[in-house]
PDB file of N, CA and C in Angstrom:
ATOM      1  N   UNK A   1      -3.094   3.839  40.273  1.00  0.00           N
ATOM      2  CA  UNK A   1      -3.827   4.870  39.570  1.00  0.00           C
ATOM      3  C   UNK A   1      -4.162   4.439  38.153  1.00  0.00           C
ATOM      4  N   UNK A   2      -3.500   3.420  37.664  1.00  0.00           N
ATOM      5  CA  UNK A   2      -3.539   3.099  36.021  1.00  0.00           C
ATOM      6  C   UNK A   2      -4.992   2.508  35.865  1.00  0.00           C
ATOM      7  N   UNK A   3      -5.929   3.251  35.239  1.00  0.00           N
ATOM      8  CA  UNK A   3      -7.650   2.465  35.103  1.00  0.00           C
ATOM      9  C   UNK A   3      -7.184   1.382  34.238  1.00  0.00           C
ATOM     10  N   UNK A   4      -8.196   1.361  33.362  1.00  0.00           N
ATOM     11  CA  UNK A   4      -8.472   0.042  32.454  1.00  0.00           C
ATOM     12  C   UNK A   4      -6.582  -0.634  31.793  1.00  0.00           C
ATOM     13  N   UNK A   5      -6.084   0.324  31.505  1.00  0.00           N
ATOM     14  CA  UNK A   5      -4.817   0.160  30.774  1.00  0.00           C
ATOM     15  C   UNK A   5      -4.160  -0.461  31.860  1.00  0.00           C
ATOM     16  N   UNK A   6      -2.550  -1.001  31.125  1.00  0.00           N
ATOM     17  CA  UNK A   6      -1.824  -1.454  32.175  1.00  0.00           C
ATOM     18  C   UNK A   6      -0.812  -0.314  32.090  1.00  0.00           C
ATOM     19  N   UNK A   7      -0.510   0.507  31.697  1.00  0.00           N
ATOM     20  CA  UNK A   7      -0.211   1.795  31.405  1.00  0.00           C
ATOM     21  C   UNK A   7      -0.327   2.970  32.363  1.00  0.00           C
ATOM     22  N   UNK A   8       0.688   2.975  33.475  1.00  0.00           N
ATOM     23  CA  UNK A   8       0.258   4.660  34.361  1.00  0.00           C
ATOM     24  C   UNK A   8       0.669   5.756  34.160  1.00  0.00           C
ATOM     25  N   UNK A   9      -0.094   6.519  33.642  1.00  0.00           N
ATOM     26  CA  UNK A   9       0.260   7.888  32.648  1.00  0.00           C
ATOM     27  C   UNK A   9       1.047   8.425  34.069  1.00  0.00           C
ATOM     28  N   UNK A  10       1.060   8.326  35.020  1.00  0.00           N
ATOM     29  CA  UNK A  10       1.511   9.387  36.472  1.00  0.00           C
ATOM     30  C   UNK A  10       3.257   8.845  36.423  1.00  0.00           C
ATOM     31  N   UNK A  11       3.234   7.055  36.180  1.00  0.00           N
ATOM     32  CA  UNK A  11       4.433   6.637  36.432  1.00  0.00           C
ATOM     33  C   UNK A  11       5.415   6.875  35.476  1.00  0.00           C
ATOM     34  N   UNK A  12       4.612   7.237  34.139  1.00  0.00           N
ATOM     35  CA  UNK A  12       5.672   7.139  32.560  1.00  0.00           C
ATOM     36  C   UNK A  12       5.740   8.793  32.819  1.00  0.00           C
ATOM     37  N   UNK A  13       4.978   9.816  33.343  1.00  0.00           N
ATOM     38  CA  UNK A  13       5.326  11.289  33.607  1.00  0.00           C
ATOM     39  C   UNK A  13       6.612  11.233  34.727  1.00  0.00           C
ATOM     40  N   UNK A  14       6.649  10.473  35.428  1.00  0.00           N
ATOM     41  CA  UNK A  14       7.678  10.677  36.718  1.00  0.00           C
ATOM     42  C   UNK A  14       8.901   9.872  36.109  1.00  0.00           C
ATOM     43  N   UNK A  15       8.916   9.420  35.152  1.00  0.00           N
ATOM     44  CA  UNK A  15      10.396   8.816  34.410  1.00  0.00           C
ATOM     45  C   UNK A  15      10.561   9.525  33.185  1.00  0.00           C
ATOM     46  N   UNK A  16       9.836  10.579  32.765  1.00  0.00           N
ATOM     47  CA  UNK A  16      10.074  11.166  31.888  1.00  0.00           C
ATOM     48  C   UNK A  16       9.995  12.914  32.505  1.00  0.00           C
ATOM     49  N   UNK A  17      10.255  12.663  34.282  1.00  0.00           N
ATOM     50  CA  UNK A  17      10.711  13.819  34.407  1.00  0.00           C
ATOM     51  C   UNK A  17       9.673  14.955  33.979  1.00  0.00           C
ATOM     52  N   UNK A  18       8.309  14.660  34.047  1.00  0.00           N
ATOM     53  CA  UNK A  18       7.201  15.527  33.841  1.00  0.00           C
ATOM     54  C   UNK A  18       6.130  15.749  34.980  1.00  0.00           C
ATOM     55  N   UNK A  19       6.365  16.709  35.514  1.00  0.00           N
ATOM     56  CA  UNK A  19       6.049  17.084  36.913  1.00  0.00           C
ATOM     57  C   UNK A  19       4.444  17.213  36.565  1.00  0.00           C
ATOM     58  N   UNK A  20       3.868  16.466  36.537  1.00  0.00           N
ATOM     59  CA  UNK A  20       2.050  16.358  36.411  1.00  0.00           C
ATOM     60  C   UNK A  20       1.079  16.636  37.765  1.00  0.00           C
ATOM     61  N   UNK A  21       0.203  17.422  37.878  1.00  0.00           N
ATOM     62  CA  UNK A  21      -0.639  17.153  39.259  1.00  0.00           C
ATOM     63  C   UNK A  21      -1.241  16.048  39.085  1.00  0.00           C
ATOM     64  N   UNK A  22      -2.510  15.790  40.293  1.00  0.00           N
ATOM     65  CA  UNK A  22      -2.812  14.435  40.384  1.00  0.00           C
ATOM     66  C   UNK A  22      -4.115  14.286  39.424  1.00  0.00           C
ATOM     67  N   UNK A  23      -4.954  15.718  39.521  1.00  0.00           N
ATOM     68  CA  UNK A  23      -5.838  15.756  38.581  1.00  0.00           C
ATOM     69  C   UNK A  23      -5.909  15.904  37.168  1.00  0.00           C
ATOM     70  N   UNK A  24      -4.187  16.424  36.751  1.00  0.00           N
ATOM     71  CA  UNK A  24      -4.168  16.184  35.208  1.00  0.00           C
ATOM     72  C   UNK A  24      -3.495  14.291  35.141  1.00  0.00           C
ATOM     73  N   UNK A  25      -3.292  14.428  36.203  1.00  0.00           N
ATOM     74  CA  UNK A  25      -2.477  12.726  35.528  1.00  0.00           C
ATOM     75  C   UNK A  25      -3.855  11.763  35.364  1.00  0.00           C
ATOM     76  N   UNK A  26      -4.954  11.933  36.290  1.00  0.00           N
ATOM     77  CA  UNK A  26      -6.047  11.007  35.867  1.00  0.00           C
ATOM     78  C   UNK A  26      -7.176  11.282  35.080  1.00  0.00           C
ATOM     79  N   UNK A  27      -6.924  12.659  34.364  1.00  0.00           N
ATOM     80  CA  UNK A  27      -7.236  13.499  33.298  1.00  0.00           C
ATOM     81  C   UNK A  27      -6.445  12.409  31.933  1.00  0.00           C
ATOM     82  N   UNK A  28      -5.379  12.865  31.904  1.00  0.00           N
ATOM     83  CA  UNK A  28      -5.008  11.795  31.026  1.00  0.00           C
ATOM     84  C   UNK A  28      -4.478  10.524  31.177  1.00  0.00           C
ATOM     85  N   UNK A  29      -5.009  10.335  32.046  1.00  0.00           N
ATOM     86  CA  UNK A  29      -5.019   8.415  31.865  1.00  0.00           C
ATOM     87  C   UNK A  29      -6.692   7.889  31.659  1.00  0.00           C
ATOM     88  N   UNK A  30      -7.711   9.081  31.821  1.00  0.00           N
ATOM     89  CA  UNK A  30      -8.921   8.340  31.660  1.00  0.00           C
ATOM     90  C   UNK A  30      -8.718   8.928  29.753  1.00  0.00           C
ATOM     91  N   UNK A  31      -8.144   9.432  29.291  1.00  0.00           N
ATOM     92  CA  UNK A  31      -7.631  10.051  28.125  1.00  0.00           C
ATOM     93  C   UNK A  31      -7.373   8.228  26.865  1.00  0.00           C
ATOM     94  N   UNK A  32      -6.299   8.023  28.029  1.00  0.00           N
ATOM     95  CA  UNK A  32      -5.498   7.111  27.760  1.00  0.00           C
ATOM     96  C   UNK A  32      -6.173   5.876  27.468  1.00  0.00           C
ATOM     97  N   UNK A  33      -7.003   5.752  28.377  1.00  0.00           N
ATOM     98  CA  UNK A  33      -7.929   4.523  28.326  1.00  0.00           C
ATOM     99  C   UNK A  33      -8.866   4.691  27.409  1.00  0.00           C
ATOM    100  N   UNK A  34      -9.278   5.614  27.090  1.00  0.00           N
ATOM    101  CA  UNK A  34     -10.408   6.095  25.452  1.00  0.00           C
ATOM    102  C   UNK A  34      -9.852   5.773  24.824  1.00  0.00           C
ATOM    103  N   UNK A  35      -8.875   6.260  24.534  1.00  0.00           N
ATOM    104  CA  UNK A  35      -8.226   6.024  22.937  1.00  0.00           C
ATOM    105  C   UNK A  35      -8.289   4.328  23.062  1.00  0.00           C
ATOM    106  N   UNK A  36      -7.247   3.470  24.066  1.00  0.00           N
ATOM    107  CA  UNK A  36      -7.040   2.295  24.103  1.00  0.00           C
ATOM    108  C   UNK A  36      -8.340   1.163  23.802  1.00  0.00           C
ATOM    109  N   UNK A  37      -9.393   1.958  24.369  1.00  0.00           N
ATOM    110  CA  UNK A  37     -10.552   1.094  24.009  1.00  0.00           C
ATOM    111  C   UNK A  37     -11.352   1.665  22.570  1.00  0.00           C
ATOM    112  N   UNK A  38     -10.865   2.521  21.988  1.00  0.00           N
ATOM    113  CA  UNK A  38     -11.070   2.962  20.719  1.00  0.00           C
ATOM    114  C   UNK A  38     -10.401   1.880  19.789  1.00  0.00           C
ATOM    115  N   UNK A  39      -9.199   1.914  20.154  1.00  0.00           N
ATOM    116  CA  UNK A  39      -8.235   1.387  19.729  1.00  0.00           C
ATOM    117  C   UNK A  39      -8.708  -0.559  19.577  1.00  0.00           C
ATOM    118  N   UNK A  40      -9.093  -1.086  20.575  1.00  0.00           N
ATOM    119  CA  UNK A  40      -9.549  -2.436  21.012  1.00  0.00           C
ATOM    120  C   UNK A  40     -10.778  -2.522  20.017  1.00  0.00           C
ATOM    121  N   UNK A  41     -11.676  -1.531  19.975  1.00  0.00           N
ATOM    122  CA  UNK A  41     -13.173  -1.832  19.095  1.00  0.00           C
ATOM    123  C   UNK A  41     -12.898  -1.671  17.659  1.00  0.00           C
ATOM    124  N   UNK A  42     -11.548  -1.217  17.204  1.00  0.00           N
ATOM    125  CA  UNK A  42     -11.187  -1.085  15.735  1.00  0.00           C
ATOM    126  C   UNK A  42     -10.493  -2.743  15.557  1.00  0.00           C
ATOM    127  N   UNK A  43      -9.631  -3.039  16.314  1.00  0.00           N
ATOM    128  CA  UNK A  43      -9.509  -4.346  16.454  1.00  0.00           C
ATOM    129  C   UNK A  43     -10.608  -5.488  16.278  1.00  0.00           C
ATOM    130  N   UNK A  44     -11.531  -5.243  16.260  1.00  0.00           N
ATOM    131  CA  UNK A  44     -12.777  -5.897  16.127  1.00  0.00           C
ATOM    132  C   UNK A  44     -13.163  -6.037  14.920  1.00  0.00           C
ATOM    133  N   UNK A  45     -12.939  -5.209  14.618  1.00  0.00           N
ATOM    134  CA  UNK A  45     -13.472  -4.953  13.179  1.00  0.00           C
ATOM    135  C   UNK A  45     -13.077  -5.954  12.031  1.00  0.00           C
ATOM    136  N   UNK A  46     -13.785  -6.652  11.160  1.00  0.00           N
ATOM    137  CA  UNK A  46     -13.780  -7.542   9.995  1.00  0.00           C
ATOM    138  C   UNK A  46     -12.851  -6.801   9.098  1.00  0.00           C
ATOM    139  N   UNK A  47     -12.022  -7.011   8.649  1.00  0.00           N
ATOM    140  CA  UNK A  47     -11.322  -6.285   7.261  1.00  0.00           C
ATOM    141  C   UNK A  47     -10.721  -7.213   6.542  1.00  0.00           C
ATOM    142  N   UNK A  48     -11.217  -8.574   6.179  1.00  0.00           N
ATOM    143  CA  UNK A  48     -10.821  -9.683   5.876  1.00  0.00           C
ATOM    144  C   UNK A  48     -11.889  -9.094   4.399  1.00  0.00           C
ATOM    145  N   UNK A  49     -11.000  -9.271   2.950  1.00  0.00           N
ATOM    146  CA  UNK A  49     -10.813  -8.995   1.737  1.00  0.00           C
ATOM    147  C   UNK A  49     -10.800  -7.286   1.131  1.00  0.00           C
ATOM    148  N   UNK A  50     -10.154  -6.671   2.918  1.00  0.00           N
ATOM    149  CA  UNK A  50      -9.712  -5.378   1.847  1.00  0.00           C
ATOM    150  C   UNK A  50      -8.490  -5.003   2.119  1.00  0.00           C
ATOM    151  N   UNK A  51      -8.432  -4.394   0.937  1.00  0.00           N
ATOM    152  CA  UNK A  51      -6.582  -4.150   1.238  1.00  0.00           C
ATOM    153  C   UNK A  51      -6.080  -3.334   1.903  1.00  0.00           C
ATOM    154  N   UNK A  52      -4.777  -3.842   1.999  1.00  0.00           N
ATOM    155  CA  UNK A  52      -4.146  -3.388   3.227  1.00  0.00           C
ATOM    156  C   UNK A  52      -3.740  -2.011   3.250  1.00  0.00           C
ATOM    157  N   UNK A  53      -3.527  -1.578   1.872  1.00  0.00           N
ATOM    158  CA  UNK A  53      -3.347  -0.051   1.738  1.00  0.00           C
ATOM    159  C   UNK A  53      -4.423   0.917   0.530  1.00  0.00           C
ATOM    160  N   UNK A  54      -5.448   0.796   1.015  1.00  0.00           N
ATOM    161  CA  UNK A  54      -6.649   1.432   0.240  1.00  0.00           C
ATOM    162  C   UNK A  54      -6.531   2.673   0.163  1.00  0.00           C
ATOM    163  N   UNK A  55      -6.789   2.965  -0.886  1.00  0.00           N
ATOM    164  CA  UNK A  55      -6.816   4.800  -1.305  1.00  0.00           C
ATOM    165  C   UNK A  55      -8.031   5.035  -1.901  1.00  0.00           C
ATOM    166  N   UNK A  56      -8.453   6.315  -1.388  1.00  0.00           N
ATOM    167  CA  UNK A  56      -9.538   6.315  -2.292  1.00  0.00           C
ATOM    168  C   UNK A  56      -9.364   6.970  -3.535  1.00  0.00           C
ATOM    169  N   UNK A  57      -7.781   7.518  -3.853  1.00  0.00           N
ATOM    170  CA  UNK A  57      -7.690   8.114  -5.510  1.00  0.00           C
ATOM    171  C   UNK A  57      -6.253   6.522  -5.523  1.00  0.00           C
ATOM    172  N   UNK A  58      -6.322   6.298  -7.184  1.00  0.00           N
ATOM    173  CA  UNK A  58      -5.322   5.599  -7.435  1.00  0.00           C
ATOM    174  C   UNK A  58      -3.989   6.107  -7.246  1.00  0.00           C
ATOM    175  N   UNK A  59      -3.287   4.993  -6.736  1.00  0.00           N
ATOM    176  CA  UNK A  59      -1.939   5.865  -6.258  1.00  0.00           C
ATOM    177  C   UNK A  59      -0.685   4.702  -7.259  1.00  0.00           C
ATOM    178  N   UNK A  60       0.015   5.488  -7.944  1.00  0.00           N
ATOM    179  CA  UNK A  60       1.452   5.030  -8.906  1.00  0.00           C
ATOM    180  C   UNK A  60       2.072   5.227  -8.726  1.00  0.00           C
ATOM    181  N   UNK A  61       3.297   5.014  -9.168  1.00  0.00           N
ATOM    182  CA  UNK A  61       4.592   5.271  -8.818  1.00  0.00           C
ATOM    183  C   UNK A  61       4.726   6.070 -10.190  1.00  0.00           C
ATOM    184  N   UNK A  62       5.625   7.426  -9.876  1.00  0.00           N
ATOM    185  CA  UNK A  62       5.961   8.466 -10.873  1.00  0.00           C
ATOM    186  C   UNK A  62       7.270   8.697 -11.179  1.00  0.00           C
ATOM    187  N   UNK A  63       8.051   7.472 -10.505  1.00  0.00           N
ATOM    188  CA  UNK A  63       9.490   8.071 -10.758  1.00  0.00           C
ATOM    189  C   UNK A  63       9.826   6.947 -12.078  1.00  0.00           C
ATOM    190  N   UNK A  64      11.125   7.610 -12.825  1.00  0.00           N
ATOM    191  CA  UNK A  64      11.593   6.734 -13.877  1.00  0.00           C
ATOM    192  C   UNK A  64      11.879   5.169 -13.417  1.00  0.00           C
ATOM    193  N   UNK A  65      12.538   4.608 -14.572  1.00  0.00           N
ATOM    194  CA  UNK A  65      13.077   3.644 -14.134  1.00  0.00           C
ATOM    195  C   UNK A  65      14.610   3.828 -13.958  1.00  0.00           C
ATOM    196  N   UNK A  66      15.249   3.455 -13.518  1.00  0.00           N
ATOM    197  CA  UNK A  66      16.149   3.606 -12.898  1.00  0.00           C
ATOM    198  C   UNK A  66      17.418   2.490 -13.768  1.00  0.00           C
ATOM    199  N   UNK A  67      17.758   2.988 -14.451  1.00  0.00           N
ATOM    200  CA  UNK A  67      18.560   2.695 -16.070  1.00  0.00           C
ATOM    201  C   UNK A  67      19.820   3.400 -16.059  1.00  0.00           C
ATOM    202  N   UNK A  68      21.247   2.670 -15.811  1.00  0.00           N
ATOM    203  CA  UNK A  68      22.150   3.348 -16.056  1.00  0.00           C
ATOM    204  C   UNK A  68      22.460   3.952 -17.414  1.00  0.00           C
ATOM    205  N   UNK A  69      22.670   5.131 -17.969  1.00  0.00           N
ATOM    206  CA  UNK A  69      22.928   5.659 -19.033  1.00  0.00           C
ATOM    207  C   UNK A  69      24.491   6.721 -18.711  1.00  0.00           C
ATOM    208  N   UNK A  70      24.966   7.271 -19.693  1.00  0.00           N
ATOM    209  CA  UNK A  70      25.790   8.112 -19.931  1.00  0.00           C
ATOM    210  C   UNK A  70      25.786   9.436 -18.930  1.00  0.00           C
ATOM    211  N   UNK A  71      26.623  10.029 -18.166  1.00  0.00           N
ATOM    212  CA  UNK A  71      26.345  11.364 -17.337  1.00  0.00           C
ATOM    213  C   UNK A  71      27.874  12.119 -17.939  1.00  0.00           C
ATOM    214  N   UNK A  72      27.558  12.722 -17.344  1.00  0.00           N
ATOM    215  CA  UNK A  72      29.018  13.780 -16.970  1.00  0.00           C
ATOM    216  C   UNK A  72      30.074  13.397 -16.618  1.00  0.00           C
ATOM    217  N   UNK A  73      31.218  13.601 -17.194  1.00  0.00           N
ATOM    218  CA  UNK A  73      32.180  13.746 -17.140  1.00  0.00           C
ATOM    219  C   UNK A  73      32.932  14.358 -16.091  1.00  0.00           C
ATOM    220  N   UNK A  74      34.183  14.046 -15.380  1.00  0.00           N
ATOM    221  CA  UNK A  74      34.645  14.580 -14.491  1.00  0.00           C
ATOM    222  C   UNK A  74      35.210  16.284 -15.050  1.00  0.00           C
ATOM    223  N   UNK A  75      35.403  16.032 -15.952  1.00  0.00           N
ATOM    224  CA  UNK A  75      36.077  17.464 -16.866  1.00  0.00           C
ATOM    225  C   UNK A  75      34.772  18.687 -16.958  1.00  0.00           C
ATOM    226  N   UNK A  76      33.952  17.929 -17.250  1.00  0.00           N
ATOM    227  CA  UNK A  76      32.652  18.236 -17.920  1.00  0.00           C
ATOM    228  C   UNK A  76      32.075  18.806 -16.351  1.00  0.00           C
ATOM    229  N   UNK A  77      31.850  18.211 -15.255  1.00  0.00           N
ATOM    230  CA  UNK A  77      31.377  18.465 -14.166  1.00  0.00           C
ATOM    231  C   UNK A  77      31.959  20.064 -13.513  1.00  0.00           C
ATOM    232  N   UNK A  78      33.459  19.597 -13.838  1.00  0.00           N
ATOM    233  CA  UNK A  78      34.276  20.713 -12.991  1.00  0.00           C
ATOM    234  C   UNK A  78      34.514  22.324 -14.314  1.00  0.00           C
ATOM    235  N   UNK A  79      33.854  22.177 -15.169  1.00  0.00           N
ATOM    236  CA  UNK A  79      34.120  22.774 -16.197  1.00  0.00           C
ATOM    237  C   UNK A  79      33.971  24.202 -15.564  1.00  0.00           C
ATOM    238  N   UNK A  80      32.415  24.600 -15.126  1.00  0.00           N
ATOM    239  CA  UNK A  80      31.747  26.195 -14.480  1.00  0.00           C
ATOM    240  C   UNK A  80      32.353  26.150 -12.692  1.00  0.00           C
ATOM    241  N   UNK A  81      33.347  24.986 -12.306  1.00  0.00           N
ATOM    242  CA  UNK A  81      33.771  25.285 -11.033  1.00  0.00           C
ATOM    243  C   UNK A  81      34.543  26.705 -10.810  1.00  0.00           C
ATOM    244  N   UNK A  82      34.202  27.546  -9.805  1.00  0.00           N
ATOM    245  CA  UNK A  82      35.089  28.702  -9.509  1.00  0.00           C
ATOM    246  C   UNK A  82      36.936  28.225  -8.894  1.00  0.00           C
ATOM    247  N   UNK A  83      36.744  27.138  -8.121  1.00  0.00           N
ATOM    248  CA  UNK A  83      38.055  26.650  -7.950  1.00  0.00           C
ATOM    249  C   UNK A  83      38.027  24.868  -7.971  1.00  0.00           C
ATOM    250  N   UNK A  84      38.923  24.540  -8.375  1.00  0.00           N
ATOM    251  CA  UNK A  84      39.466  23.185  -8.167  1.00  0.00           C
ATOM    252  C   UNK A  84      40.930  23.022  -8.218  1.00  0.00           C
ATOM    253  N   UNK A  85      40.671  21.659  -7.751  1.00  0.00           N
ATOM    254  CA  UNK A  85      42.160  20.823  -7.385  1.00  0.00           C
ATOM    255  C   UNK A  85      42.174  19.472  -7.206  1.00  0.00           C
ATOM    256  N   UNK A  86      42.856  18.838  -8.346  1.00  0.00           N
ATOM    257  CA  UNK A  86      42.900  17.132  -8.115  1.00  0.00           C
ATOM    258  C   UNK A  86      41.725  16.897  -8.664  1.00  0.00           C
ATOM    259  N   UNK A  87      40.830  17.100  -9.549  1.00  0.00           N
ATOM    260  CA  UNK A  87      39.808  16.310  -9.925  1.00  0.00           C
ATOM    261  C   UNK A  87      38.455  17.220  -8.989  1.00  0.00           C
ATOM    262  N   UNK A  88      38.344  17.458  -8.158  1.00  0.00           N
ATOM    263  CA  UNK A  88      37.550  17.808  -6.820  1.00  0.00           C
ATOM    264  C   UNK A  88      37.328  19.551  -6.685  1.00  0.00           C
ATOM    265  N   UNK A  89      36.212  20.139  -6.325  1.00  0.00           N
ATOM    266  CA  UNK A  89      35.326  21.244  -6.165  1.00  0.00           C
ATOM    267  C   UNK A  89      36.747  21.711  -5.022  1.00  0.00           C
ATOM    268  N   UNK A  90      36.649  22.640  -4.788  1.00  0.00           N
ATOM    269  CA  UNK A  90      36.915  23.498  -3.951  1.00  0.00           C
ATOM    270  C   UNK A  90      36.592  24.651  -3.348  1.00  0.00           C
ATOM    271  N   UNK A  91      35.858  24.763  -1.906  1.00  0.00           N
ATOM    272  CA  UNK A  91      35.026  25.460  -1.329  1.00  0.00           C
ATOM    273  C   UNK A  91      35.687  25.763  -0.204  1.00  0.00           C
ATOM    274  N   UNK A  92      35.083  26.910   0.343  1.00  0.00           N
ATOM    275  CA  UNK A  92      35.300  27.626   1.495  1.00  0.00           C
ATOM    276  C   UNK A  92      34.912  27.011   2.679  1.00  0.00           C
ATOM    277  N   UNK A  93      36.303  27.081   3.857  1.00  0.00           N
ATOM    278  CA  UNK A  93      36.114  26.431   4.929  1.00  0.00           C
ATOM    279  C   UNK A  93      35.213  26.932   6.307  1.00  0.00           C
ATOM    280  N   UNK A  94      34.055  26.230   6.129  1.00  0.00           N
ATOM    281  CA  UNK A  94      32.765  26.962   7.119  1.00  0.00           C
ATOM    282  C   UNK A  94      33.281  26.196   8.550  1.00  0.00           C
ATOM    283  N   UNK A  95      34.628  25.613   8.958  1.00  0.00           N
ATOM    284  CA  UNK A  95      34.409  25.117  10.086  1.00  0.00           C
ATOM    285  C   UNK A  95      35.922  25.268  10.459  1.00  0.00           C
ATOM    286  N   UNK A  96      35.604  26.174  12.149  1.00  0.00           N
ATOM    287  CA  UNK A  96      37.133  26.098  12.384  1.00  0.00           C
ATOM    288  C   UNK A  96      37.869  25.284  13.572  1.00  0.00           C
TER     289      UNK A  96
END
């Protein structure tokens, strides 16, 4: 049943346990074969000196740089905690 593709949309439905009739399975395998030869004529295509990730707005990177500096304190962290113990948060047990 597999047309142009080597691909049988009927055989990858019957291993994936997808009970297909016969007229949707060659429904989408002539599906299957469009795209694939869509797919083959983009392959064709010259794209020799453009880049590989073209945008048509400029695209940057917005995050900092990434610079260790000074943070918080373990004291300092646990300061607005409602409970602690040992250094460490203490929260309510969601699992029994």
């Amino acid at each position: 049943m597999a047309g142009n593709s080597d691909l049988d949309v009927a055989y990858v439905a019957r291993l994936a346990r997808i009970n297909l009739t016969e007229d949707e399975a060659k429904v989408f395998q002539q599906q299957l074969d469009d795209v694939l030869k869509y797919v083959d004529k983009l392959r064709q295509v010259d794209v020799t000196g453009v880049d590989a990730a073209a945008h048509a707005l400029p695209v940057f990177n917005v995050f900092r740089e990434d610079a260790p500096r000074d943070w918080f304190t373990v004291e300092q962290a646990l300061s607005n905690a409602p409970r602690q113990a040992n250094g460490l948060f203490v929260v309510p047990k969601v699992v029994e």
